[in-house]
C-alpha atoms as a PDB file:
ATOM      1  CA  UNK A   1      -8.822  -4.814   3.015  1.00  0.00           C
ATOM      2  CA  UNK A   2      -7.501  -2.830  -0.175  1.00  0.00           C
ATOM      3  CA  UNK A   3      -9.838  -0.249  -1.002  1.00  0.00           C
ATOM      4  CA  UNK A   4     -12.104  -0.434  -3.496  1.00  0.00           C
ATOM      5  CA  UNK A   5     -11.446   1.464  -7.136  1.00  0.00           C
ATOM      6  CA  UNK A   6     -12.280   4.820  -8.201  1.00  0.00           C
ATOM      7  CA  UNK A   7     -15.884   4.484 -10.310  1.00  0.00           C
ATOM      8  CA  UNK A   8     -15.834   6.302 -13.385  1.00  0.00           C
ATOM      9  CA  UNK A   9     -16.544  10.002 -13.113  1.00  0.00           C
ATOM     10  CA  UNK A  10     -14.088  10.971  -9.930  1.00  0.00           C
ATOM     11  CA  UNK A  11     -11.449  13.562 -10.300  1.00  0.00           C
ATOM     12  CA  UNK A  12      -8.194  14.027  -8.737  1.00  0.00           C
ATOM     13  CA  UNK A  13      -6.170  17.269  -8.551  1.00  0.00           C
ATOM     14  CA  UNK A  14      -9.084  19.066  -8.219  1.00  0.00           C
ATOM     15  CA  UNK A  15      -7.858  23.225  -8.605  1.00  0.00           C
ATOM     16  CA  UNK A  16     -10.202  25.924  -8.894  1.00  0.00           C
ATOM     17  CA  UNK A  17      -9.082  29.907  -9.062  1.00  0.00           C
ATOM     18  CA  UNK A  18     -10.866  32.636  -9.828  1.00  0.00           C
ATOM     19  CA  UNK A  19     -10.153  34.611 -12.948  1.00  0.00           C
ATOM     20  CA  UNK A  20     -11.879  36.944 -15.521  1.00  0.00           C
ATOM     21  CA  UNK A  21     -13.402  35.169 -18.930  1.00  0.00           C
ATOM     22  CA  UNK A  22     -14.237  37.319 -22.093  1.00  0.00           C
ATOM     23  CA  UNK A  23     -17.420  36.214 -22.947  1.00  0.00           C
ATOM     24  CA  UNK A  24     -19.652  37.575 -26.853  1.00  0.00           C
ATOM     25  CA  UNK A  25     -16.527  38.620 -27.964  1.00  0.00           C
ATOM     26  CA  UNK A  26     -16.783  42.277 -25.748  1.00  0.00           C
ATOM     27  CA  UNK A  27     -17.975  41.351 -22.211  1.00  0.00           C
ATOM     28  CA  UNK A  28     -15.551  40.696 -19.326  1.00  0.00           C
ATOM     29  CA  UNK A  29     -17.128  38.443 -16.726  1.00  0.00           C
ATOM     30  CA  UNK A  30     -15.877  37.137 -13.386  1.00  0.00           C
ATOM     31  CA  UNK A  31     -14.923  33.353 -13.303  1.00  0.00           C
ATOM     32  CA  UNK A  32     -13.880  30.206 -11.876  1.00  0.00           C
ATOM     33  CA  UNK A  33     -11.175  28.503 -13.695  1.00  0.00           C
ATOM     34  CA  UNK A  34     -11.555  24.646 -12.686  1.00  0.00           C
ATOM     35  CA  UNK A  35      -8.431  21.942 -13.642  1.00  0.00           C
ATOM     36  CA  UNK A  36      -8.339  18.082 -12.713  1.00  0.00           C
ATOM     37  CA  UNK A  37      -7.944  14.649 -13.760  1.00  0.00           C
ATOM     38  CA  UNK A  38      -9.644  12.174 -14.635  1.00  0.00           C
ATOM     39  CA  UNK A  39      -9.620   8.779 -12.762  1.00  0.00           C
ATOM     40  CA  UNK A  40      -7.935   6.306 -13.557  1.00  0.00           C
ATOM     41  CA  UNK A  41      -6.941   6.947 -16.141  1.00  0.00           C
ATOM     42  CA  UNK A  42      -5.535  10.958 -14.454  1.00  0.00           C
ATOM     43  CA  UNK A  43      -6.498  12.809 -18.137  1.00  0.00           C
ATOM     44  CA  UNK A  44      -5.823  16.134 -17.590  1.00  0.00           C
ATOM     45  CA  UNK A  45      -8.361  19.061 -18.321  1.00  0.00           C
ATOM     46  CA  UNK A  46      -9.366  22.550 -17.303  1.00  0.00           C
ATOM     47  CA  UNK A  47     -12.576  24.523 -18.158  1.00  0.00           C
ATOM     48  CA  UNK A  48     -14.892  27.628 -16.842  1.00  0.00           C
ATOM     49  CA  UNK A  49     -18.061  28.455 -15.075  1.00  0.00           C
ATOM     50  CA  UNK A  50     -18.904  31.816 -13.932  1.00  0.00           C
ATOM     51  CA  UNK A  51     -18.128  32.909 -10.418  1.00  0.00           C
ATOM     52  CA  UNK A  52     -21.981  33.895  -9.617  1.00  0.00           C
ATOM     53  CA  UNK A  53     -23.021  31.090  -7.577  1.00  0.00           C
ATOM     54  CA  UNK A  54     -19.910  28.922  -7.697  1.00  0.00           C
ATOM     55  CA  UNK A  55     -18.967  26.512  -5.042  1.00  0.00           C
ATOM     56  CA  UNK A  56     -16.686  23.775  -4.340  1.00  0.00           C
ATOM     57  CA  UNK A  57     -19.337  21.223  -4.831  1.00  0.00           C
ATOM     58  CA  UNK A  58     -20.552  22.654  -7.994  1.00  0.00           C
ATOM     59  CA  UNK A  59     -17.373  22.931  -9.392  1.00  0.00           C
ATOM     60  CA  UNK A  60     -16.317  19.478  -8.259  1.00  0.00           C
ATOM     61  CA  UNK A  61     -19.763  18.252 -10.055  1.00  0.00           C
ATOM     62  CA  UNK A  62     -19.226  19.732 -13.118  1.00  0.00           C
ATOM     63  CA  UNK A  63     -15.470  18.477 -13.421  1.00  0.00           C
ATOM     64  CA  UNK A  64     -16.941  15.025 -12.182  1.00  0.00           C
ATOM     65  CA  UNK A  65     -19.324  15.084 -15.481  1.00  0.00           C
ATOM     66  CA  UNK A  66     -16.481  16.066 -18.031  1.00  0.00           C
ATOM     67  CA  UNK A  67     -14.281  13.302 -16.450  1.00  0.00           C
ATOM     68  CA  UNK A  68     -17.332  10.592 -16.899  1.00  0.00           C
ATOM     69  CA  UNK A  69     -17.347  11.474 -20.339  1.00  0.00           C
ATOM     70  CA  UNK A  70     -13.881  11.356 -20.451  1.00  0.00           C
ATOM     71  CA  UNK A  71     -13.670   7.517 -18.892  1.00  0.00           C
ATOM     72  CA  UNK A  72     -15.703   6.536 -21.651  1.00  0.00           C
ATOM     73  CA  UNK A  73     -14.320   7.606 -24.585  1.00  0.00           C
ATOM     74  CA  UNK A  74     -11.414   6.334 -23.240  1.00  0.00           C
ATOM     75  CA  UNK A  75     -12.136   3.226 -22.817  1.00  0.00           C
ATOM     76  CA  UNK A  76     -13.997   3.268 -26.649  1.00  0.00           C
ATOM     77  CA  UNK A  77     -12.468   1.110 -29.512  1.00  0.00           C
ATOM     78  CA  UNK A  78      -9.429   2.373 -31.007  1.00  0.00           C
ATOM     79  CA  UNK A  79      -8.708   5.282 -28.794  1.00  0.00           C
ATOM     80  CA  UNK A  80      -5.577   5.421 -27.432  1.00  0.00           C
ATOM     81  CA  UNK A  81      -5.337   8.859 -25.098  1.00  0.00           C
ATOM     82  CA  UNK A  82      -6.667  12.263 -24.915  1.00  0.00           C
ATOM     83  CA  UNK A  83      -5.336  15.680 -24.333  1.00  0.00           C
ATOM     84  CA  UNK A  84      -6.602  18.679 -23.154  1.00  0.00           C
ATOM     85  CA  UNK A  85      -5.434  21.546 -25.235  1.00  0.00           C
ATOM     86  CA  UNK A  86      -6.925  25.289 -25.871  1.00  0.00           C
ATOM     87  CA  UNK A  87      -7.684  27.007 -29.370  1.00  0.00           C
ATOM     88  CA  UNK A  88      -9.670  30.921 -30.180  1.00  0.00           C
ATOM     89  CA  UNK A  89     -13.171  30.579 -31.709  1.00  0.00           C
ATOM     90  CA  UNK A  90     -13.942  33.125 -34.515  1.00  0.00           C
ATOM     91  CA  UNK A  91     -14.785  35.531 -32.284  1.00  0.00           C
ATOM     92  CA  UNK A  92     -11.306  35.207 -29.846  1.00  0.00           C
ATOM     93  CA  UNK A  93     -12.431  33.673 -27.171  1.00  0.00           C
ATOM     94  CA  UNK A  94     -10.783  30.719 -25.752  1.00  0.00           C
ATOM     95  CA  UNK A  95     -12.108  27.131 -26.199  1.00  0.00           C
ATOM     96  CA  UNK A  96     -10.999  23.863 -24.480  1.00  0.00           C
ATOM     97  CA  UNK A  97     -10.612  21.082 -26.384  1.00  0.00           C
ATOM     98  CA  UNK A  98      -9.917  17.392 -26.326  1.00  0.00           C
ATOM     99  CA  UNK A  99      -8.229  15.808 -28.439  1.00  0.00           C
ATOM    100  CA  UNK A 100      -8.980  11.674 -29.040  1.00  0.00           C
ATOM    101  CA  UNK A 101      -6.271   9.938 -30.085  1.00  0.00           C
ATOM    102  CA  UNK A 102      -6.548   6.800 -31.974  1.00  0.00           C
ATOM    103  CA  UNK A 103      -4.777   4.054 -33.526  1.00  0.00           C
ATOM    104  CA  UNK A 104      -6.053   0.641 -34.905  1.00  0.00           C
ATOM    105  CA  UNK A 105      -5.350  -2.478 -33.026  1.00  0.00           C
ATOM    106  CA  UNK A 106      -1.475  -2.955 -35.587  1.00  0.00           C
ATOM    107  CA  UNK A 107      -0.362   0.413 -34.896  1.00  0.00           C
ATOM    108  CA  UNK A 108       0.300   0.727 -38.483  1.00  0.00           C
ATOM    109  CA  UNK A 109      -2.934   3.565 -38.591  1.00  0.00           C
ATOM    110  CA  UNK A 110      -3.259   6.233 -35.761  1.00  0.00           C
ATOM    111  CA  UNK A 111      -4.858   9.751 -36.083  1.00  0.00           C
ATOM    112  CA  UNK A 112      -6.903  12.226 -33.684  1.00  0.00           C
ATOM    113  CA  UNK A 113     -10.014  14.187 -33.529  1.00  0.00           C
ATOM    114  CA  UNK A 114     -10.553  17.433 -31.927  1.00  0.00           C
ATOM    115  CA  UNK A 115     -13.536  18.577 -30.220  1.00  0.00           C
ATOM    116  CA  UNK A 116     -14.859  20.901 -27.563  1.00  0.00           C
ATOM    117  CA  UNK A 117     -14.807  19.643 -24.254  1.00  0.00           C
ATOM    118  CA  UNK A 118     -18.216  21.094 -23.674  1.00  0.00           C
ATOM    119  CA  UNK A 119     -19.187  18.413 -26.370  1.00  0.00           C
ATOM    120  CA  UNK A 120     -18.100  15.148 -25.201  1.00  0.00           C
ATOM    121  CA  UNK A 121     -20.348  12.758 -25.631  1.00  0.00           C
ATOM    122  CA  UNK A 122     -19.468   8.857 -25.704  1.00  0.00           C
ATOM    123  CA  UNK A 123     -21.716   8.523 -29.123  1.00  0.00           C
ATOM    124  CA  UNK A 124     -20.435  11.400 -30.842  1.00  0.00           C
ATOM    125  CA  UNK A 125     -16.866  10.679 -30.203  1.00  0.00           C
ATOM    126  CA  UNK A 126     -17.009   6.969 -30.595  1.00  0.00           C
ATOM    127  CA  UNK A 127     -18.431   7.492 -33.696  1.00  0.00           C
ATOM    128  CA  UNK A 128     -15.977   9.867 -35.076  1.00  0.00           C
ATOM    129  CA  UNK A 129     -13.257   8.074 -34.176  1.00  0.00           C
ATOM    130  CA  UNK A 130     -14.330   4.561 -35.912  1.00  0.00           C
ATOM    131  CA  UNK A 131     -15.251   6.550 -38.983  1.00  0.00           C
ATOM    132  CA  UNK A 132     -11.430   8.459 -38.774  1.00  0.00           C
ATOM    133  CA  UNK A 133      -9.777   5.325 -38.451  1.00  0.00           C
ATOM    134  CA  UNK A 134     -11.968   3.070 -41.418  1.00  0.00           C
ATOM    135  CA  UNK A 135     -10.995   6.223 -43.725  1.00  0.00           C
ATOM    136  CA  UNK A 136      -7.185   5.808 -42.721  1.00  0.00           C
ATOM    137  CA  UNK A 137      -7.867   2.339 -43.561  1.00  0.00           C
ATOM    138  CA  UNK A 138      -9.340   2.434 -47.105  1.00  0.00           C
ATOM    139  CA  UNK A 139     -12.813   0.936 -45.464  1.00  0.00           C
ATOM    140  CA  UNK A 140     -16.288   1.366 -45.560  1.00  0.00           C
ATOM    141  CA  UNK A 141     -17.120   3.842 -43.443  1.00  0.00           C
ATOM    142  CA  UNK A 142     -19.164   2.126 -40.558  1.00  0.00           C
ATOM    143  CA  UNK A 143     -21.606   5.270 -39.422  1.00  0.00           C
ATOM    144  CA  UNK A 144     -22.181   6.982 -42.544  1.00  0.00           C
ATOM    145  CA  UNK A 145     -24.920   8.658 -40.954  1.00  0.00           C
ATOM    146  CA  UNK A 146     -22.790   9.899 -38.091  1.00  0.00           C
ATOM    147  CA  UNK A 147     -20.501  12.595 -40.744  1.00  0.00           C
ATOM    148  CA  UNK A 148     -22.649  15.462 -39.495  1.00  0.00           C
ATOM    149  CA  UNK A 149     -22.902  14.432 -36.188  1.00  0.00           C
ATOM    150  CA  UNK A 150     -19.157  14.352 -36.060  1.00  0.00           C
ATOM    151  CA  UNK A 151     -18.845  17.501 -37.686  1.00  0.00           C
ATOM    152  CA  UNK A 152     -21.325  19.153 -35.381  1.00  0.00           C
ATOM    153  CA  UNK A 153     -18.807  17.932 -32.586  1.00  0.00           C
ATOM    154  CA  UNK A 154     -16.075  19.237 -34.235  1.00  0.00           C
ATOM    155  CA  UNK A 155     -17.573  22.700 -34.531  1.00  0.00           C
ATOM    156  CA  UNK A 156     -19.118  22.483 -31.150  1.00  0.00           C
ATOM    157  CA  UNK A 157     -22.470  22.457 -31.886  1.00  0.00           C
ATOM    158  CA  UNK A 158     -22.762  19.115 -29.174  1.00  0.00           C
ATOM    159  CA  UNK A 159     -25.581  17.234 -31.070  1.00  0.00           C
ATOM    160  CA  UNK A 160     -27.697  14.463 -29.262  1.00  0.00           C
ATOM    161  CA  UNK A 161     -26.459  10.899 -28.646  1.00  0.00           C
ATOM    162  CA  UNK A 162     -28.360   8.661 -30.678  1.00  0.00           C
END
């Protein structure tokens, strides 16, 4: 009997180490530095918590929630992949970041939004990405109401779904 298939939300290459984080632009604080993949479709990412209180499980929770969030903008309309990549915030501290790749259904249009990774959200993203891709397009853009909730995203400000 073949076993059954990963649900949405598992991880794979599940790393943790522990490291330092700069945290309000002054303060050094002791952390966990977490890395896996998504399954199944094995999106890499890394991101981290503070070492006070850490475990295994926790960490393996909290990378668990990024990938479920992960699964399902992947599997949103017009979204190709994702990549995990790192940028400084205004005050110089390091952010991860995901960036959504899209491209409409011709290949003839493709683009990307950036986010947090803190921030993904299924609505948020989905949104953001449709909108991208109808501006590419010369279209109406279908959640009009969805610019500052995209922007918000963008900025990392991780507004509600709606």
């Amino acid at each position: 009997m073949a076993d059954a298939p990963p649900s949405t939300g598992a991880v794979t290459s599940f790393t943790a180490y522990k490291t330092e984080q700069l945290v309000g632009g002054s303060h050094i604080q002791a952390a966990v530095r977490i890395s896996a993949q998504s399954v199944p479709s094995l999106i890499y990412f890394e991101f981290s918590v503070s070492a006070f209180g850490y475990t295994r499980d926790s960490g393996i929770g909290a990378a668990e929630g990024f990938a479920g969030g992960i699964e399902d903008v992947i599997g949103s309309p017009y979204v190709t992949t994702m990549a995990f990549r790192q940028d400084l915030n205004q005050a110089g501290n390091l952010i991860d970041q995901m960036e959504v790749f899209w491209s409409t259904d011709d290949g003839t249009q493709q683009g990307s939004v950036v986010g947090p990774l803190a921030a993904i959200q299924l609505g948020s993203i989905t949104k953001c990405v449709q909108n991208d891709a109808a501006a590419f397009l010369g279209q109406a853009i279908p959640y009009p109401e969805a610019r500052a909730e995209c922007k918000a995203w963008q900025l990392g400000l991780n507004p509600p779904n709606r």
